[in-house]
Protein backbone atom coordinates (compact mmCIF):
# COMPACT_ATOMS: atom_id res chain seq x y z
CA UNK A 1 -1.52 19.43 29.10
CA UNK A 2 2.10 19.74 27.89
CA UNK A 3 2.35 17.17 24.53
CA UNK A 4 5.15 14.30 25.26
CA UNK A 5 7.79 14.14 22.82
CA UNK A 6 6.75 11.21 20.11
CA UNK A 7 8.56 7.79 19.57
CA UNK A 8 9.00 7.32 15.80
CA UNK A 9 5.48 5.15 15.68
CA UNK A 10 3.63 7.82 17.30
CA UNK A 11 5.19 10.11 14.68
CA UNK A 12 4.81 8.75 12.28
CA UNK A 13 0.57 8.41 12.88
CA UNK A 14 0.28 12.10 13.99
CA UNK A 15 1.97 13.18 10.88
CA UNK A 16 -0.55 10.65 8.51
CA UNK A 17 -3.39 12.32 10.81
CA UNK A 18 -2.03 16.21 11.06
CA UNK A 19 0.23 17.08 8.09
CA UNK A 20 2.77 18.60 7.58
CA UNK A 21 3.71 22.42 6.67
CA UNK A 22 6.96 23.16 4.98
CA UNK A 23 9.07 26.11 5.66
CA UNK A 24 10.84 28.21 3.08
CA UNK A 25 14.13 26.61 4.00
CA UNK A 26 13.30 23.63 2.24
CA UNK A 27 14.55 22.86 -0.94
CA UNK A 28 12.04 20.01 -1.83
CA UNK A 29 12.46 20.55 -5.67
CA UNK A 30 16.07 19.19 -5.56
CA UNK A 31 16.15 17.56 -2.37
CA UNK A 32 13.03 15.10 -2.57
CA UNK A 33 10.84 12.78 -4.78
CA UNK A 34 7.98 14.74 -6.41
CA UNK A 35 4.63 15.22 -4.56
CA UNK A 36 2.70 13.44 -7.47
CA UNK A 37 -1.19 12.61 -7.88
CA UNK A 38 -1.20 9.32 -9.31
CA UNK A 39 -3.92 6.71 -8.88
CA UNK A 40 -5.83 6.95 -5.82
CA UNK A 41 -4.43 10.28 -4.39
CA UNK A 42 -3.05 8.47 -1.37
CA UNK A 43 0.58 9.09 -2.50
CA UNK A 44 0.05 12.84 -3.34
CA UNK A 45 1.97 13.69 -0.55
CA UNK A 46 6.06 14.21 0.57
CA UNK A 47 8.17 10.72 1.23
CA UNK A 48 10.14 10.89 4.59
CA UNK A 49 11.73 8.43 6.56
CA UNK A 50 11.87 8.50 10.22
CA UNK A 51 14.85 7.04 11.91
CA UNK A 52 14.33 4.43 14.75
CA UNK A 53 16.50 1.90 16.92
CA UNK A 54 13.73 -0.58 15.97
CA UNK A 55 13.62 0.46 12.00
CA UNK A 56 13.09 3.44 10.15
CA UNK A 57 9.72 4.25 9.45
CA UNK A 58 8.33 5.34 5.82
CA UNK A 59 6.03 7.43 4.90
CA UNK A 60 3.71 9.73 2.59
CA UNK A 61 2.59 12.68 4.95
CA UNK A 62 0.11 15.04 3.59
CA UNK A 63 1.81 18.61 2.46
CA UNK A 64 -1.36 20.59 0.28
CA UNK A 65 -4.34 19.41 1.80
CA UNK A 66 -6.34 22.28 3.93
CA UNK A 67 -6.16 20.73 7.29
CA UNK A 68 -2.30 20.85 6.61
CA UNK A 69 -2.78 24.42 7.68
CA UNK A 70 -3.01 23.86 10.91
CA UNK A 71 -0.82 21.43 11.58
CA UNK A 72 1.49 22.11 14.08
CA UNK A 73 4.06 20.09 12.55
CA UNK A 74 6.66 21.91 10.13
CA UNK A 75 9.56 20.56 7.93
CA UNK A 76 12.72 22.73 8.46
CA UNK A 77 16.04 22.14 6.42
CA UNK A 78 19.43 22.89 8.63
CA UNK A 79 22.24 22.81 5.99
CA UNK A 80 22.01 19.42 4.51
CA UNK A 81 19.76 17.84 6.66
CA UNK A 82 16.01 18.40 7.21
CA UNK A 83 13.93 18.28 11.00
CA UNK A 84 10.28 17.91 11.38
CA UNK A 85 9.38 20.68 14.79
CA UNK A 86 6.73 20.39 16.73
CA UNK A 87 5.66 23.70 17.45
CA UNK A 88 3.82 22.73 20.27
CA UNK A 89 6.83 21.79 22.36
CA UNK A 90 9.77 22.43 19.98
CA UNK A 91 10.85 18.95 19.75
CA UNK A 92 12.79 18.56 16.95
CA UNK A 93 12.84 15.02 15.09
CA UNK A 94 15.50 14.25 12.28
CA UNK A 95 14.30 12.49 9.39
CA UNK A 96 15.43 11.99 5.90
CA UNK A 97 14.14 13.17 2.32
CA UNK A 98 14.17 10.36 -0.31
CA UNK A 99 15.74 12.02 -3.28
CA UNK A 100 14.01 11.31 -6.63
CA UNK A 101 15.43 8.71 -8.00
CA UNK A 102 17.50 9.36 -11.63
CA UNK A 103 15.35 6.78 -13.57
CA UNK A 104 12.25 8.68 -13.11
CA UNK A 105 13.10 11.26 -16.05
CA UNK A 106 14.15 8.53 -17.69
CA UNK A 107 12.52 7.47 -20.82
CA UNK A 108 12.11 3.86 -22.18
CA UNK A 109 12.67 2.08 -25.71
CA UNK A 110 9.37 3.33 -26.93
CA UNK A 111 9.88 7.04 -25.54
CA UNK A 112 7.88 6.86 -22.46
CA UNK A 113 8.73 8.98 -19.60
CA UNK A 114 9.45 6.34 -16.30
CA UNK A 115 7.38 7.99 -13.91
CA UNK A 116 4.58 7.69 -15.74
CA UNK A 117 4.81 4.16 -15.65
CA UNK A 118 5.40 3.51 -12.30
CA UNK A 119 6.34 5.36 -9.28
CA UNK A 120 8.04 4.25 -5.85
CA UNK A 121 5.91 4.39 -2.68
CA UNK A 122 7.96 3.93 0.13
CA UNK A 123 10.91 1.31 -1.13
CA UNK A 124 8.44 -0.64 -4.21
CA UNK A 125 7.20 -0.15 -6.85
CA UNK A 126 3.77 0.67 -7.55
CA UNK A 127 1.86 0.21 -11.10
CA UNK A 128 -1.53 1.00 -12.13
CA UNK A 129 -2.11 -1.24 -15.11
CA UNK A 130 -4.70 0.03 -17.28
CA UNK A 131 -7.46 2.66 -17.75
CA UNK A 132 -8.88 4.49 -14.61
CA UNK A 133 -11.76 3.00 -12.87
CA UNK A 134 -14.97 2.06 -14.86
CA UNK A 135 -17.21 3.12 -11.82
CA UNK A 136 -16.13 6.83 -12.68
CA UNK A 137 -18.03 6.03 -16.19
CA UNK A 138 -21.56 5.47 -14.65
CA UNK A 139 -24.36 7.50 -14.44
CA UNK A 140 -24.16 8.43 -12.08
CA UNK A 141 -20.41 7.76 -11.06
CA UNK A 142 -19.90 4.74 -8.71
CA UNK A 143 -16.74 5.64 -7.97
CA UNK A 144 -15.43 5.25 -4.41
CA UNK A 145 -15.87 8.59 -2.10
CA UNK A 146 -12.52 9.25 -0.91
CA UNK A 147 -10.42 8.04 -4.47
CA UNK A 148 -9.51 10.15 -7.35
CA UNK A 149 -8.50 7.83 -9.87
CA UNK A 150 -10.54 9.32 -12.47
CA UNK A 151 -8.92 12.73 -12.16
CA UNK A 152 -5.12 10.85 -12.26
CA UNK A 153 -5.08 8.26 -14.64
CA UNK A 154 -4.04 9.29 -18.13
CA UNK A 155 -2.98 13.17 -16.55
CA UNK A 156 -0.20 12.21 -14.28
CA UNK A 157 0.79 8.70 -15.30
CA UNK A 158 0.12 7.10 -18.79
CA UNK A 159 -2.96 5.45 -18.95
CA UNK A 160 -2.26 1.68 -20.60
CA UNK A 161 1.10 0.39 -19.68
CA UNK A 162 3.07 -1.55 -22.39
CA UNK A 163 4.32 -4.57 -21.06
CA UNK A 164 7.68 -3.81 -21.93
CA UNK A 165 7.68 -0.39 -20.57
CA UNK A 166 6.88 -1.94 -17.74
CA UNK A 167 9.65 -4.43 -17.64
CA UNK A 168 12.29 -1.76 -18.62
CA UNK A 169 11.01 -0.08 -15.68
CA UNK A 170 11.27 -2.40 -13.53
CA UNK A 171 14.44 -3.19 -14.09
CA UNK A 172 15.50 0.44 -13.24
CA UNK A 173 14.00 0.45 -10.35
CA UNK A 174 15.32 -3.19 -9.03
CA UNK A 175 18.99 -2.03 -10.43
CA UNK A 176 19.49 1.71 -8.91
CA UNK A 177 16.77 1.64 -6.18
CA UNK A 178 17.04 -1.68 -4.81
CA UNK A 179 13.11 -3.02 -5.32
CA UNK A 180 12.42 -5.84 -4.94
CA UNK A 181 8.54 -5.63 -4.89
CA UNK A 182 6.44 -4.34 -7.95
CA UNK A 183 2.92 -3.99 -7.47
CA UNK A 184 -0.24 -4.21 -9.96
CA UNK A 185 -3.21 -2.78 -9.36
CA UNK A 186 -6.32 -1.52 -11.09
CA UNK A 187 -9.85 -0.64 -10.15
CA UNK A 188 -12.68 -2.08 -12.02
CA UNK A 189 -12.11 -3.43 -15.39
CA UNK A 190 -16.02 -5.15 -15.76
CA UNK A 191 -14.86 -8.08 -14.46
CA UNK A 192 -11.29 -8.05 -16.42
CA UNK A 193 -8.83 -6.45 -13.74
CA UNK A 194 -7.18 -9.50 -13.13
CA UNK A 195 -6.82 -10.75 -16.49
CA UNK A 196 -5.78 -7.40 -17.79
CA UNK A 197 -2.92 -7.71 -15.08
CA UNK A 198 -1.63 -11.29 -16.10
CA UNK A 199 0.92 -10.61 -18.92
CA UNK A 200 2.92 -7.93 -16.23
CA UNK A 201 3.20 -10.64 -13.93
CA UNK A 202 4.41 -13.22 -15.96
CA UNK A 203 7.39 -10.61 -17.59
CA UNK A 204 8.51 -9.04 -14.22
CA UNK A 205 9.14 -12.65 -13.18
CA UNK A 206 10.45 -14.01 -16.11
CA UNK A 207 12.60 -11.02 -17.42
CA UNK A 208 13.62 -8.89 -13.88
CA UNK A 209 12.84 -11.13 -10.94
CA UNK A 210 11.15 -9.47 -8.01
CA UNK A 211 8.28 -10.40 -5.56
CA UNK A 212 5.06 -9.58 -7.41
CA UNK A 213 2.01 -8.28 -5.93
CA UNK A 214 -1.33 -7.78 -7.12
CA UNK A 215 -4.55 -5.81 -6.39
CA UNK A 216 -8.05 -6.05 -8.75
CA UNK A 217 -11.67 -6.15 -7.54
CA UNK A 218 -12.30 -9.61 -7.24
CA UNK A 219 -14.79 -12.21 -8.84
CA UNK A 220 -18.35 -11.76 -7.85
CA UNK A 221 -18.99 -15.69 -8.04
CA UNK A 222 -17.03 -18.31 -7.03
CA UNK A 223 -16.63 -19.79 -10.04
CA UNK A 224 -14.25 -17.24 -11.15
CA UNK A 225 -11.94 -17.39 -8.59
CA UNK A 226 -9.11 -19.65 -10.51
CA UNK A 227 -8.25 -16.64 -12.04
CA UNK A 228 -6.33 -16.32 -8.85
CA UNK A 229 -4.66 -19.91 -8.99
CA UNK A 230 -4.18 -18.95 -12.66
CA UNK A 231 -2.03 -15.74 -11.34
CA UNK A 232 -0.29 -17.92 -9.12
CA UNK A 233 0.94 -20.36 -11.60
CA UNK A 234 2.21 -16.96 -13.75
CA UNK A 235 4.71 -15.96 -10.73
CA UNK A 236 2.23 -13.79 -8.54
CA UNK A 237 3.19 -14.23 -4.65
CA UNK A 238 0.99 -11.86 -3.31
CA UNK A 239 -3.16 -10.75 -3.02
CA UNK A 240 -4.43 -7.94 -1.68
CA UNK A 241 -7.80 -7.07 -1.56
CA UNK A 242 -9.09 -3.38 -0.74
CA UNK A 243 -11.92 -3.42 0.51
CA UNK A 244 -12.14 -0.16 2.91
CA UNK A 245 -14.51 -0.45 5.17
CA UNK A 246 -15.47 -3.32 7.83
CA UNK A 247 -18.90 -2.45 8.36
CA UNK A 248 -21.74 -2.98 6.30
CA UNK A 249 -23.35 0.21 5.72
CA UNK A 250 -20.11 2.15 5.36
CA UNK A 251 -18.56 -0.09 2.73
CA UNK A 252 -21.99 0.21 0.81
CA UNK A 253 -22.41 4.14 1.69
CA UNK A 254 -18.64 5.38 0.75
CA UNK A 255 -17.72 2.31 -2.12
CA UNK A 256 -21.08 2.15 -4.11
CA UNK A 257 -19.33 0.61 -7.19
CA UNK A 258 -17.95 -2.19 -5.54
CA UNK A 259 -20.96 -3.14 -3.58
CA UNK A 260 -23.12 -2.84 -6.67
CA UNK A 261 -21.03 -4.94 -9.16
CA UNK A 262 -19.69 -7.36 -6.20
CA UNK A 263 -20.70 -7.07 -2.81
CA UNK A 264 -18.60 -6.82 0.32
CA UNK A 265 -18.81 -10.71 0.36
CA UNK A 266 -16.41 -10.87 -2.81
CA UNK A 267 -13.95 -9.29 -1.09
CA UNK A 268 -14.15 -11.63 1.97
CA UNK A 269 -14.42 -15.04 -0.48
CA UNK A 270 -11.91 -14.42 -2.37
CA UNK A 271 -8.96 -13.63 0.25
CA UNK A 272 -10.19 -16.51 2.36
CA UNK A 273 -9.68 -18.52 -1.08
CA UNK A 274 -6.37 -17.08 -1.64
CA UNK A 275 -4.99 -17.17 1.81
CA UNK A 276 -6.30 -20.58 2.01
CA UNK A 277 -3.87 -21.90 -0.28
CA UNK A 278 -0.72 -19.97 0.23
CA UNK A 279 1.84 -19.29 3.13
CA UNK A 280 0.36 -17.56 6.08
CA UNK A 281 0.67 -13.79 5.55
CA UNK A 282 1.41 -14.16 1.69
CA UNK A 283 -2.25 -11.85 1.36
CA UNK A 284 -3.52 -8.69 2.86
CA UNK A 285 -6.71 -7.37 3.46
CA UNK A 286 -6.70 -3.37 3.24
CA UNK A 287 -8.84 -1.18 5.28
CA UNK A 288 -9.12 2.84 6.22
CA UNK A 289 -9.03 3.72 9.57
CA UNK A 290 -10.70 7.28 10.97
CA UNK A 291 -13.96 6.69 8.88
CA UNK A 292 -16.46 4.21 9.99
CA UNK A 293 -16.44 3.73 14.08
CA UNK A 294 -12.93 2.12 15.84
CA UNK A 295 -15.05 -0.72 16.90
CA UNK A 296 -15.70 -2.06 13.09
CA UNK A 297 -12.03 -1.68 12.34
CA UNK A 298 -10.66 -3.36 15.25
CA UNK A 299 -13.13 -6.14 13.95
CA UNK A 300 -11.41 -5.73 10.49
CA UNK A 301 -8.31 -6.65 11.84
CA UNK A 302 -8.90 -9.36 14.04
CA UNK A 303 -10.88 -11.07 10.81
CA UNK A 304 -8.21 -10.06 8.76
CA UNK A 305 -5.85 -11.67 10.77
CA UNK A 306 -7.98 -14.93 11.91
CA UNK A 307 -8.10 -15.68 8.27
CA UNK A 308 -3.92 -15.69 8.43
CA UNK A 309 -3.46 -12.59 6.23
CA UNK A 310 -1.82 -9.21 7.64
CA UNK A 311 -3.96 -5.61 7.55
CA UNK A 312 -2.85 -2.89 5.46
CA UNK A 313 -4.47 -0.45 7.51
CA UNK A 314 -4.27 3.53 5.70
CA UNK A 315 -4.96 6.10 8.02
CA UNK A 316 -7.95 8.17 6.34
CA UNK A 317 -6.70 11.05 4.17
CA UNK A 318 -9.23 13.73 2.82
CA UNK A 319 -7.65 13.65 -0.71
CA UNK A 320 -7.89 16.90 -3.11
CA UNK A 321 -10.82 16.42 -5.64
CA UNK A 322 -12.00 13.56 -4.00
CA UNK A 323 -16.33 13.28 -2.41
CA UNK A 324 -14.56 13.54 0.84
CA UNK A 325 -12.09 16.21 0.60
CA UNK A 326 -13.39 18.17 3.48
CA UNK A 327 -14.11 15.15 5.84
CA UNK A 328 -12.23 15.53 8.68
CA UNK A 329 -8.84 13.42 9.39
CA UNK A 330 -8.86 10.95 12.28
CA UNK A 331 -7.59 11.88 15.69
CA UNK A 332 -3.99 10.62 17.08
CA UNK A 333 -5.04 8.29 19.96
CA UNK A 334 -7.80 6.52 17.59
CA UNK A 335 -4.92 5.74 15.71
CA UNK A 336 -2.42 4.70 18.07
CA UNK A 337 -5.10 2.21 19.89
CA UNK A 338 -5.60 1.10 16.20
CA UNK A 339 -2.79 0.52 15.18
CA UNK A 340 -1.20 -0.77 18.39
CA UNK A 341 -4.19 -3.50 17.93
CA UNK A 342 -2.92 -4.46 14.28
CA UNK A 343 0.18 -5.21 15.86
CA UNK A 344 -0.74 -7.08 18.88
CA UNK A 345 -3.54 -9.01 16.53
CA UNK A 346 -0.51 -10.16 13.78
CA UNK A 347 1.54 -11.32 16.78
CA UNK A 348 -1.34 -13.59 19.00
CA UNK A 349 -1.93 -14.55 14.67
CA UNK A 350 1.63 -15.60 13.97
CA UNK A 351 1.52 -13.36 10.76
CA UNK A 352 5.16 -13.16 9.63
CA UNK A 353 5.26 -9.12 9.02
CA UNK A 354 8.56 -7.28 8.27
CA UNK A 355 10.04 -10.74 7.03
CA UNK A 356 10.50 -10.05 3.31
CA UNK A 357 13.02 -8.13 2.12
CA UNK A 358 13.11 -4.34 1.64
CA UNK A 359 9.54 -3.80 1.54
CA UNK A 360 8.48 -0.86 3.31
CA UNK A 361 5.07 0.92 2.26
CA UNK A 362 4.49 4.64 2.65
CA UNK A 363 1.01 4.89 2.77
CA UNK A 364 0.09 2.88 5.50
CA UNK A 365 1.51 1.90 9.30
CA UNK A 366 2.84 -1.09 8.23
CA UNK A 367 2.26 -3.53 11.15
CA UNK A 368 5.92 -3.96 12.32
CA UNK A 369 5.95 -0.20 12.17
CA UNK A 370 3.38 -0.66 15.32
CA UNK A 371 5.93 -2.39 17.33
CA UNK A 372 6.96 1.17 18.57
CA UNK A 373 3.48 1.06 20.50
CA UNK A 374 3.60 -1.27 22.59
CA UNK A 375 5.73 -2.04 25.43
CA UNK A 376 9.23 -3.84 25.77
CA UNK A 377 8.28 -6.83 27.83
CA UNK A 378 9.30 -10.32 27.74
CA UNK A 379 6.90 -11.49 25.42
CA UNK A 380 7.98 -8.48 22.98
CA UNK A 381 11.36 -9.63 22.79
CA UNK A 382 9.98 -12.85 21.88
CA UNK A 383 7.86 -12.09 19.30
CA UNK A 384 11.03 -10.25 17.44
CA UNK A 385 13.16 -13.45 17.78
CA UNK A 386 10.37 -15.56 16.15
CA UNK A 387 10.13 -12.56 13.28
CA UNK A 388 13.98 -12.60 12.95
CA UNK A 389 14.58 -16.18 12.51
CA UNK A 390 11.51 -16.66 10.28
CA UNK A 391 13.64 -13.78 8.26
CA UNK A 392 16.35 -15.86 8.36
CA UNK A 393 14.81 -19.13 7.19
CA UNK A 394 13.12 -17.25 4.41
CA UNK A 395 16.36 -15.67 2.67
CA UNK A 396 16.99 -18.08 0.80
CA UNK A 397 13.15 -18.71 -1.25
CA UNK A 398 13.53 -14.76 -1.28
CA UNK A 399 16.69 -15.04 -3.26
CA UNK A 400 15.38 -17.47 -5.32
CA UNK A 401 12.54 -14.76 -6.37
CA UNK A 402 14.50 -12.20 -6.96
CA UNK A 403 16.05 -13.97 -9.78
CA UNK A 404 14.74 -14.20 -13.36
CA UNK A 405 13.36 -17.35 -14.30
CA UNK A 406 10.99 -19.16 -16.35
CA UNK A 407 7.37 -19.30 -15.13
CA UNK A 408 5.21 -22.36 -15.72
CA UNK A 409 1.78 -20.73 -16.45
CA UNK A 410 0.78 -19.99 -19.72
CA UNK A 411 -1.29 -16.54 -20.80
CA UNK A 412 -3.24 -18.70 -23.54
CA UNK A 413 -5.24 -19.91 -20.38
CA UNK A 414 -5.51 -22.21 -17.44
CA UNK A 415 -6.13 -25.75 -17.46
CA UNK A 416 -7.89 -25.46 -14.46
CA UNK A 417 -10.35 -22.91 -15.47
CA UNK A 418 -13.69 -24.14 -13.86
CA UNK A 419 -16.17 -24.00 -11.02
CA UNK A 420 -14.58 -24.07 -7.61
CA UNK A 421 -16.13 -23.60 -3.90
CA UNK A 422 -15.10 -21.32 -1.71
CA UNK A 423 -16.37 -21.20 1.74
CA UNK A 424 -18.26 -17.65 2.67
């Protein structure tokens, strides 16, 4: 059976499932952003964008893992512009390289090298805060099967950011890149992730102005979970909370850290907490799709969603060095029906997606990328009126938080630092 030519959405989900090879007419080393381990390993591959009349689509498609070998997907530059081919039917698709941006070789006030700060991933910025993942330190290691933190941290990227490397940084990137979103994240800290990620918050806000995001393992009792009320008061406007995989067994089997020290549960109570008490869609729940069965994701995202957060669903990758580097990727139509469900699920949900402002993630379908899936109907049409004049109504709170200015919380503590209840 002859393979169709792709929309951009379908592209994009066969290249995050296939790879893609790279011919010798590319010249990647001046043309694009490095290929770069940092953190997980989910970025370690090459940043494209793929035009569309709907909205270009971003992403971080696998170049040196082995299945990439058989891809039948390769990158081809003609003159100045590069063309993804699909061998299979020699449909040729245009896309663009995202050049490295001239801040990365940059080096701050205190002689640190940019990139090894922080790094874009799609259009924001992404920072890992502090030391790599204490469940790499046990004995045995804890860590999560499909991560390599342990091998990145401290090799590729420094391994405790300065707060005002950070902030210099930041700036950078909000003045020649355009950000406008800088995310934290950390794995385990024994119990300190979100603490340790406080005093970044409160200078991005105060001294750059941008959205701020932020990722830790949560609290494992309730009692901790003003820590996140705490963040909010210090400028944070997003949660996100990464907890893999919907079912049981496979969240204990492939994250054996996080289910020792917290339990899936933690996950679940703290962005109910957090979602509870902040504008629908302000919090994400992440997940990996291709692992555990369809069924259990699919489940992910309609819990995901009933709770009035939006899925960051990543597409399995079998990362270099990681416990599951020769687990096979996902096929294309799981995906699609996946993905095509995210979509559907934020829309019946009322989850404003694509409505803040320049925020486009590489390493997932973002679920307004998914619109390409589904068909052009009546209620379609509807659904991208309601997102566009939500956009609309929200420009002007977005300009406001884009702007520097003072925060109220305090790092010496929070008043409100006791035992709260949060529903299961």
């Amino acid at each position: 059976m002859a393979v169709p030519r792709r929309n951009p959405g379908e592209l994009e989900i066969e290249l995050f499932c296939l790879g893609l090879r790279l011919a010798e007419s590319c010249s990647l080393e001046s043309d694009a952003r490095p290929v770069s381990r940092t953190r997980a390993g989910l970025g370690s591959g090459l940043e494209l964008v793929i035009p569309g009349e709907l909205k270009d689509l971003w992403l971080n498609v696998p170049v040196e893992e082995d299945f990439v070998a058989r891809s039948p997907f390769r990158l081809e530059r003609r003159g100045a512009d590069y063309e993804v081919v699909d061998e299979r039917n020699r449909e040729a698709y245009p896309v663009r390289v995202p050049s490295e941006p001239g801040w990365y070789q940059a080096k701050t006030s205190r002689g640190t090298k940019m990139k090894e700060v922080g790094v874009l991933q799609g259009t924001y910025l992404g920072i890992y805060v502090s030391n790599s993942c204490m469940y790499w330190y046990k004995e045995p290691a804890k860590n999560c099967k499909f991560c390599t933190t342990g091998f990145n941290v401290g090799v590729n990227e420094v391994a405790l950011k300065d707060v005002a490397d950070v902030v210099e940084v930041a700036r950078r990137a909000k003045e020649e890149s355009g950000v406008t979103f800088v995310h934290f994240n950390t794995g385990d800290q024994n119990g300190r992730g979100l603490k340790q990620i406080a005093p970044y918050v409160k200078a991005v806000k105060e001294q750059v102005g941008a959205l701020v995001g932020v990722q830790a393992v949560p609290p494992g009792t309730n009692e901790e979970l003003w820590q996140y009320d705490w963040l909010r008061d210090l400028g944070a406007d997003h949660f996100s909370f990464c907890y893999e995989f919907h079912h049981p067994k496979w969240f204990a089997e492939l994250c054996p850290g996080k289910e020792e020290t917290v339990g899936q549960g933690a996950f679940f109570r703290a962005m109910e907490y957090c979602q509870a008490r902040m504008p629908k869609g302000a919090c994400s729940g992440e997940i990996i799709a291709g692992v555990e069965p369809i069924e259990s994701t699919l489940e992910a995202i309609d819990y995901i969603t009933g709770v009035g957060a939006f899925p960051t669903v990543c597409i399995f990758r079998p990362v270099i060095g990681s416990d599951m580097e020769h687990y096979p990727s996902p096929a294309f139509d799981d995906m699609v029906r996946v993905m095509r469900h995210m979509y559907r699920a934020c829309m019946r949900a009322n989850i404003p997606i694509g409505v803040a402002p320049n925020i486009e993630v590489s390493l997932i379908v973002n679920p307004d990328d998914a619109q390409y899936l589904v068909p052009r109907d009546l209620g379609f049409r509807a659904g991208r009126l309601r997102l566009r004049m939500l956009k609309w109504l929200a420009q002007r709170h977005f300009r406001r938080e884009l702007m520097p200015h003072p925060i109220k919380g305090s790092l010496d503590g929070y008043p409100g630092a006791k035992p709260v209840t949060a529903h299961a």
